[in-house]
Structures are given as structure tokens and as C-alpha cells.
C-alpha atoms as a PDB file:
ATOM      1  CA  UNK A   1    -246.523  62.041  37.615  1.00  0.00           C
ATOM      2  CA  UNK A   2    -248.434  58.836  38.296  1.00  0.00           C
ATOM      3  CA  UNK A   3    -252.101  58.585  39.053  1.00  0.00           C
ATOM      4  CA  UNK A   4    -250.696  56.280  42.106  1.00  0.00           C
ATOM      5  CA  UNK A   5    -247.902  59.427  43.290  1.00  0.00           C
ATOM      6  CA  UNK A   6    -250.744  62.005  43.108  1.00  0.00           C
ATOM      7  CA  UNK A   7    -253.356  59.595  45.055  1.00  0.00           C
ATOM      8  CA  UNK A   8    -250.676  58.958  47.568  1.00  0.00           C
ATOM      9  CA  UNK A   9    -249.752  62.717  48.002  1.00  0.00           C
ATOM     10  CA  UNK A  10    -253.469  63.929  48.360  1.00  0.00           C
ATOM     11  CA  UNK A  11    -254.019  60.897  50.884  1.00  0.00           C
ATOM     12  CA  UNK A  12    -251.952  63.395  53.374  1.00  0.00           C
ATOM     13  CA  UNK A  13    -252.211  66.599  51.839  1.00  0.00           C
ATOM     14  CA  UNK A  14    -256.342  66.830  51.683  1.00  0.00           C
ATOM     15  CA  UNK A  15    -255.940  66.156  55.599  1.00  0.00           C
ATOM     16  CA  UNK A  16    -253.535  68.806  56.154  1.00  0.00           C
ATOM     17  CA  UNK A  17    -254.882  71.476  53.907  1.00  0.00           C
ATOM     18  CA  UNK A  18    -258.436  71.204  55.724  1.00  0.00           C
ATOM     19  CA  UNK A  19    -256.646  70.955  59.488  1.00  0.00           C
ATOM     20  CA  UNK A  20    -254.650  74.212  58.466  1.00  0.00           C
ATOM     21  CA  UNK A  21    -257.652  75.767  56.603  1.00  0.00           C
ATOM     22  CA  UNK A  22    -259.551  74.957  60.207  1.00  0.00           C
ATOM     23  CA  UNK A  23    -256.914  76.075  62.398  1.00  0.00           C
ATOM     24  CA  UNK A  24    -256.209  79.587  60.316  1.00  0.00           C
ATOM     25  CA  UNK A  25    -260.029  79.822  60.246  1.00  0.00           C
ATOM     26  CA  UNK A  26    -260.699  79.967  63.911  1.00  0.00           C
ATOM     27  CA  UNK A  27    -257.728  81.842  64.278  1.00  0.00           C
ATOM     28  CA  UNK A  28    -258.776  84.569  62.272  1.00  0.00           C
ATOM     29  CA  UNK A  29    -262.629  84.431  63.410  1.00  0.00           C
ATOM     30  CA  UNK A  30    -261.098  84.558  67.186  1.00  0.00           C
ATOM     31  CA  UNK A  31    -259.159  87.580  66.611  1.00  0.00           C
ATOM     32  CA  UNK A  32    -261.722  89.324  63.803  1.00  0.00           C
ATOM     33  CA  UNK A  33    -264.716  88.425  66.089  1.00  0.00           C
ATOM     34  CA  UNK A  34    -265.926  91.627  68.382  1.00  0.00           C
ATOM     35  CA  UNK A  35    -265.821  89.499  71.615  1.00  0.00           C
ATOM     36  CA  UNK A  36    -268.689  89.592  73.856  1.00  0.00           C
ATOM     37  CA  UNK A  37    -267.887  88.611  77.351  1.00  0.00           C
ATOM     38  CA  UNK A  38    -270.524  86.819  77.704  1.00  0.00           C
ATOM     39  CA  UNK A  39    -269.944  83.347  79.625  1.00  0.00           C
ATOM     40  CA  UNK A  40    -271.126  79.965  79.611  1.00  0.00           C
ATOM     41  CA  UNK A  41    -272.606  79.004  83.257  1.00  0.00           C
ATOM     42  CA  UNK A  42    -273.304  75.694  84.375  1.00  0.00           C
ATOM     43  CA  UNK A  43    -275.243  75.330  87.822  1.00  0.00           C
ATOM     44  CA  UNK A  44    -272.724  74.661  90.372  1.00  0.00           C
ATOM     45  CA  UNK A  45    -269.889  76.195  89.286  1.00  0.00           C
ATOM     46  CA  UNK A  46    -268.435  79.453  91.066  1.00  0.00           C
ATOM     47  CA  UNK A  47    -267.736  81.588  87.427  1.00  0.00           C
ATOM     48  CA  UNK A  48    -267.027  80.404  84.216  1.00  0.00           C
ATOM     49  CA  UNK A  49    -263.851  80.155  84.263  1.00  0.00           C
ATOM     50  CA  UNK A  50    -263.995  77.336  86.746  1.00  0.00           C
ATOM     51  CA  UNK A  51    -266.762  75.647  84.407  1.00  0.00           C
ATOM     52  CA  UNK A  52    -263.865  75.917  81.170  1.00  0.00           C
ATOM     53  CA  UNK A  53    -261.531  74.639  83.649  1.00  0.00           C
ATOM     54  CA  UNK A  54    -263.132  71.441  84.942  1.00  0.00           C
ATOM     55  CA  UNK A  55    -264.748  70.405  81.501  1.00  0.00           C
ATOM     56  CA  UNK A  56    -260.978  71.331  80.451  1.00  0.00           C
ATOM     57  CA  UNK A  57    -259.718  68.760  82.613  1.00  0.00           C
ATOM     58  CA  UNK A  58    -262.600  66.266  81.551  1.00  0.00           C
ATOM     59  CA  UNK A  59    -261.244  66.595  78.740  1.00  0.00           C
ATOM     60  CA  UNK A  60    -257.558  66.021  79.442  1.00  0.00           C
ATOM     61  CA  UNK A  61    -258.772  62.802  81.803  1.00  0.00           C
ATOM     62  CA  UNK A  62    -260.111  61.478  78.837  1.00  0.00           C
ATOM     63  CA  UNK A  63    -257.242  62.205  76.439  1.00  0.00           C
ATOM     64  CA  UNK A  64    -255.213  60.321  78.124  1.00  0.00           C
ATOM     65  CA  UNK A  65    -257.767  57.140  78.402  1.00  0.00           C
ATOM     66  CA  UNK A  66    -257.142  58.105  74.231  1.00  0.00           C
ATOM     67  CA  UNK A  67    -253.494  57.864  74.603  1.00  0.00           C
ATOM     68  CA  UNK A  68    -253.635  54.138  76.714  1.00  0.00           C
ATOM     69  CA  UNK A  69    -256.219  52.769  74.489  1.00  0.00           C
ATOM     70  CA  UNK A  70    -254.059  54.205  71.129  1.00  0.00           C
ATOM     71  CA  UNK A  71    -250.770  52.323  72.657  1.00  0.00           C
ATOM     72  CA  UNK A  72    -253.081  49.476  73.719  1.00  0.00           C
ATOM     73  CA  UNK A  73    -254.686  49.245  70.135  1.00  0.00           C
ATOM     74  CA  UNK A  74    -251.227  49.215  68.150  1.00  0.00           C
ATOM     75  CA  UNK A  75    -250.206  46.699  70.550  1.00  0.00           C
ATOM     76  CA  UNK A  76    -253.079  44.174  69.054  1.00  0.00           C
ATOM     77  CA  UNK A  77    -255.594  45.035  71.895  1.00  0.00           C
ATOM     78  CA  UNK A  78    -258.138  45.362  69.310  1.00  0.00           C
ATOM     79  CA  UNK A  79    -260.682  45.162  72.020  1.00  0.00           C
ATOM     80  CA  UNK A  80    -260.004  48.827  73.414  1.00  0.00           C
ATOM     81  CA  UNK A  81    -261.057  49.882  69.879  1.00  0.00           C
ATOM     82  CA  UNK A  82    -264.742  50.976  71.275  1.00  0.00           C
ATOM     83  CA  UNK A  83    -263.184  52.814  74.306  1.00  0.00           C
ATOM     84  CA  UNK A  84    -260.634  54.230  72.120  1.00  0.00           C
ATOM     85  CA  UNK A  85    -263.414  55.560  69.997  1.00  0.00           C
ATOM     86  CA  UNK A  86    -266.197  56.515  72.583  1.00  0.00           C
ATOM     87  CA  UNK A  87    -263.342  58.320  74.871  1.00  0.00           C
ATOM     88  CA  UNK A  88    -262.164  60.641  71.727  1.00  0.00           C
ATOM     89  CA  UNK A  89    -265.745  61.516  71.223  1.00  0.00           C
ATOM     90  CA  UNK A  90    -265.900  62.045  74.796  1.00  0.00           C
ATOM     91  CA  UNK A  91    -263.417  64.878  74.968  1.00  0.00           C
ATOM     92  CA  UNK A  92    -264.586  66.878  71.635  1.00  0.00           C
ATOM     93  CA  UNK A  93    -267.798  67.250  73.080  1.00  0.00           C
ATOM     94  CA  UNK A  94    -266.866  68.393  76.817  1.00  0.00           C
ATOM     95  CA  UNK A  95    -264.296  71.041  75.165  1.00  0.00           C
ATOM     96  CA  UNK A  96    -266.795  72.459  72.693  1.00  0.00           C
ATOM     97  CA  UNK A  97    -268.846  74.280  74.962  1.00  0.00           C
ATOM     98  CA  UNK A  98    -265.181  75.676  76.146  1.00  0.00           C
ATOM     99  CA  UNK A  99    -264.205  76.713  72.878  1.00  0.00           C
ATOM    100  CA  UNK A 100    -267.815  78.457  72.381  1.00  0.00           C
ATOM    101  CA  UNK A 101    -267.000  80.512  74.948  1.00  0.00           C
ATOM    102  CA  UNK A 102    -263.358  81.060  74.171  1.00  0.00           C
ATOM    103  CA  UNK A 103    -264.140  82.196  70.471  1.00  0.00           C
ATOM    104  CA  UNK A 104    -267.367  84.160  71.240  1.00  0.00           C
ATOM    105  CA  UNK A 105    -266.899  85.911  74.917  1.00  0.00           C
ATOM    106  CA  UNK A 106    -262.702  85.789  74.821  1.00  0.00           C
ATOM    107  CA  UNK A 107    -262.185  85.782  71.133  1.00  0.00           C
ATOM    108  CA  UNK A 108    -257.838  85.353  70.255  1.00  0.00           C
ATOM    109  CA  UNK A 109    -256.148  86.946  72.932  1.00  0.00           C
ATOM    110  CA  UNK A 110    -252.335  87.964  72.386  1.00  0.00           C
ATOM    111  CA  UNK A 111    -251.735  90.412  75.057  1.00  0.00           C
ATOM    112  CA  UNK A 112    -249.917  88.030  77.394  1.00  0.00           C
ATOM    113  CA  UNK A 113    -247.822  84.920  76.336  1.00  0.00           C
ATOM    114  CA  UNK A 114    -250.072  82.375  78.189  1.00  0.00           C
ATOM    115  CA  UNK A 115    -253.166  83.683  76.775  1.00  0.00           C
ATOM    116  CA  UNK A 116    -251.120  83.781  72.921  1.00  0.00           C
ATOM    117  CA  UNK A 117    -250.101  79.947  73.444  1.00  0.00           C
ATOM    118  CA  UNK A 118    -253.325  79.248  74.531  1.00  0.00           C
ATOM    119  CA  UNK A 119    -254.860  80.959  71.542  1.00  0.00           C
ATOM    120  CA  UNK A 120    -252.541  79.111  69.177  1.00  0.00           C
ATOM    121  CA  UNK A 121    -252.963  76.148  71.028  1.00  0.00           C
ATOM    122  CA  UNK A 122    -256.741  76.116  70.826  1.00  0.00           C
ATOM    123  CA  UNK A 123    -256.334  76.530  66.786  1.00  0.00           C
ATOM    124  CA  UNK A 124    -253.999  74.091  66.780  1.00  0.00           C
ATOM    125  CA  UNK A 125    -256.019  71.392  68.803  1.00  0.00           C
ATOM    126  CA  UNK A 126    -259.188  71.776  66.382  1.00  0.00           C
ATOM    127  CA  UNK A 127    -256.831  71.802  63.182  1.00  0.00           C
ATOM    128  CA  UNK A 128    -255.362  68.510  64.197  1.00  0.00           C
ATOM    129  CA  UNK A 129    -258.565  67.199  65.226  1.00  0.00           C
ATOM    130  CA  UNK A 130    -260.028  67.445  61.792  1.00  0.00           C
ATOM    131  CA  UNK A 131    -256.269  66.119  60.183  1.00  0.00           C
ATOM    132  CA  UNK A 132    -257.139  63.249  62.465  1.00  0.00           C
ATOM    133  CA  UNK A 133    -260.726  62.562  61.865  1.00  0.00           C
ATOM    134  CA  UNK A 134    -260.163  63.070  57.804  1.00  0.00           C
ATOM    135  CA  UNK A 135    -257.262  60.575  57.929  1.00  0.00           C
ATOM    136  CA  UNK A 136    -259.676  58.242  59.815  1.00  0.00           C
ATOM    137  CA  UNK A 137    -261.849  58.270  56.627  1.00  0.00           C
ATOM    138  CA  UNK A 138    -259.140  57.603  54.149  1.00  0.00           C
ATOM    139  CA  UNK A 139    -257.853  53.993  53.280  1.00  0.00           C
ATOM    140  CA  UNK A 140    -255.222  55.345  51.122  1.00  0.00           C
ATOM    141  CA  UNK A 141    -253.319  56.915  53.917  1.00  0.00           C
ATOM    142  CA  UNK A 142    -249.922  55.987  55.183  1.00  0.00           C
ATOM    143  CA  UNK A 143    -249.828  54.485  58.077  1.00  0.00           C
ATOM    144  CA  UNK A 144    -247.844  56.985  60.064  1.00  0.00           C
ATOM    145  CA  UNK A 145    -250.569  59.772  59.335  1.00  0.00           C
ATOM    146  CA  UNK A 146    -253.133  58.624  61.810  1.00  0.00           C
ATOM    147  CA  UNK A 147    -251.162  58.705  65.220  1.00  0.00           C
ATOM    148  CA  UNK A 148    -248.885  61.449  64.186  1.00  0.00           C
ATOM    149  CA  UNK A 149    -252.828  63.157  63.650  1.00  0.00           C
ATOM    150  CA  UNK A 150    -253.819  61.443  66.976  1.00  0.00           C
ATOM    151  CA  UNK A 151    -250.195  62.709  68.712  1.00  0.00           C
ATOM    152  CA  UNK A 152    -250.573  66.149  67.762  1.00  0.00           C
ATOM    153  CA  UNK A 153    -254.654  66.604  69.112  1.00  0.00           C
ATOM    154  CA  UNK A 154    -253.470  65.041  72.199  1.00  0.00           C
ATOM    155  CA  UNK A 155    -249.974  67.288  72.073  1.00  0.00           C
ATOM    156  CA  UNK A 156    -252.580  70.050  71.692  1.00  0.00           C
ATOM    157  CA  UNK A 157    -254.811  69.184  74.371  1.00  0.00           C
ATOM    158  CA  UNK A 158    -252.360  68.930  76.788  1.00  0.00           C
ATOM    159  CA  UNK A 159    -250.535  72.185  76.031  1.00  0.00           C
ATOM    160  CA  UNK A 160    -254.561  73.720  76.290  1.00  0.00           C
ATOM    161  CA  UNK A 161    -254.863  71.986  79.704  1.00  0.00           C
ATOM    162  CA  UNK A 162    -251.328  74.051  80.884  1.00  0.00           C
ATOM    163  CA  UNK A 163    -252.086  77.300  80.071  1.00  0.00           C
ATOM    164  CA  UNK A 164    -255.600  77.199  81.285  1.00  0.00           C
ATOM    165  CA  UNK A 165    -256.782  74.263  83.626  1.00  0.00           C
ATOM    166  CA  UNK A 166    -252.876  74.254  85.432  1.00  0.00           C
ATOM    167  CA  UNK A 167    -253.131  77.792  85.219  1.00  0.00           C
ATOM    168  CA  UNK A 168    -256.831  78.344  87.068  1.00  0.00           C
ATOM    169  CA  UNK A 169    -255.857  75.673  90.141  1.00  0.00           C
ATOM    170  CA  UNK A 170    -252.167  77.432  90.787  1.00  0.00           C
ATOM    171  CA  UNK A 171    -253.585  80.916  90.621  1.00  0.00           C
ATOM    172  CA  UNK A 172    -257.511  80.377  92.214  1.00  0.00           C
ATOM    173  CA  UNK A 173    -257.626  77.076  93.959  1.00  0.00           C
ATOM    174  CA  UNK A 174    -259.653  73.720  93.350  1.00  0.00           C
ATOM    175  CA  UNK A 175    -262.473  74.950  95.402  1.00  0.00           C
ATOM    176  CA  UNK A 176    -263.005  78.473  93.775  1.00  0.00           C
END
């Protein structure tokens, strides 16, 4: 095997080790970690869960400014770049104070299928987040690898967004 193949084959497969290794790792701190109930408050919010939920939806607002810009970008609107960029960083910060509380008060859930998709979902979502942000950094990649990375975190964010956000307004209300 060619020094070229195995550069070309590590280009994707350093990504997608460390994404998996992420994923599986949160997974199994989630579900090994004695959860502790105890919740991130903001002032103004009712409970918790209506804190996750709106910084949830901050988040989902602003993945889909990522999606625009992304379609924008590949289009040769080079000038969304900065949005693009500022937007993504955006909506990992509002959802880690969500997945701080997830992993340390919830820990992985499985007893009902939302909360299990969730769960998976959540692992998911930071897996492909660090597949994206690793691809980012190498030239060598090919050039499907970044918005299949950038397709799956939003995929991932979305599917988060369902089974909690969605989930919170049908059951409690906008208001609560």
C-alpha cells in the first residue's frame, strides 16, 4: 500500500475513529455516571427543563442559519463564510450547558423510547461534531467528508430538538 492510499484513508478514518471514540465515550459516561438530579437554572425560567428547552431551540434556530449559510457557501457565497462560522459556534455553546445537565443530573436514559433516541441522539450530535470540526482541520480530506460531517451534526441536532424541545411545548406549553 502507497504512502498516498494510507494518507488518503486516515484523512477520513482519524475523523471517524475520534467522533465514534467521542460518541461511545459519552455514551458510556451517561449511562456509568451515578446521576445527580441536580439542574441547571437560569433566572427566568419556570424549571430546567424549560431552560434545556429554549437554549435547545437556540440552538436549532441557529442550525439552520448553519444549514442556509452551508448551501449559500457551496453556492460561491463566500461571503456567508463568517456567519457560517460564528452561527456553528453559536449553537455548541448554547447546547453545552444542556448537555451538562443531561450527562450529570439525567445521565443515559433508556427506559422509554424518546428518552433512548434522545440519549443516542445526544452521543451522536457530539460524535459528529468532532468528525466535523477534525475534518475542518485536514487539507487532505475528500471533499464529500465535510458536509456529510456538517449533515449529520445538523441531522443530529434536529432529531435532539424532536424528542426534547417538540416534546416540552406539546406536552407543557410555551409559557410553562
Amino acid at each position: 500500500m502507497s504512502t498516498t492510499s494510507v494518507a488518503k484513508r486516515s484523512a477520513v478514518a482519524v475523523p471517524l475513529v475520534a467522533g465514534a471514540a467521542t460518541a461511545v465515550g459519552l455514551g458510556v459516561y451517561g449511562r456509568l455516571h451515578h446521576p445527580t438530579g441536580v439542574a441547571i437554572d437560569i433566572a427566568g425560567f419556570s424549571s430546567f427543563q424549560a431552560v434545556k428547552t429554549w437554549l435547545a431551540t437556540l440552538a436549532a434556530v441557529l442550525g439552520l442559519v448553519q444549514l442556509a449559510s452551508a448551501v449559500a457557501i457551496y453556492r460561491g457565497r463566500s461571503s456567508l463564510a463568517a456567519l457560517h462560522r460564528w452561527s456553528g459556534r453559536a449553537a455548541v455553546a448554547v447546547t453545552l450547558p444542556v448537555v451538562a445537565h443531561c450527562l450529570y443530573a439525567l445521565g443515559f436514559q433508556y427506559g422509554e423510547p424518546r428518552v433512548l433516541v434522545h440519549s443516542l441522539l445526544g452521543c451522536f450530535f457530539y460524535g459528529a461534531f468532532v468528525v466535523k470540526m477534525l475534518a475542518l482541520t485536514r487539507t487532505d480530506a475528500p471533499a464529500w467528508l465535510l458536509p456529510v460531517a456538517g449533515g449529520a451534526v445538523f441531522t443530529g441536532l434536529i432529531g435532539l430538538w424532536l424528542t426534547s424541545a417538540l416534546w416540552f411545548f406539546t406536552t407543557f406549553g410555551i409559557t410553562r
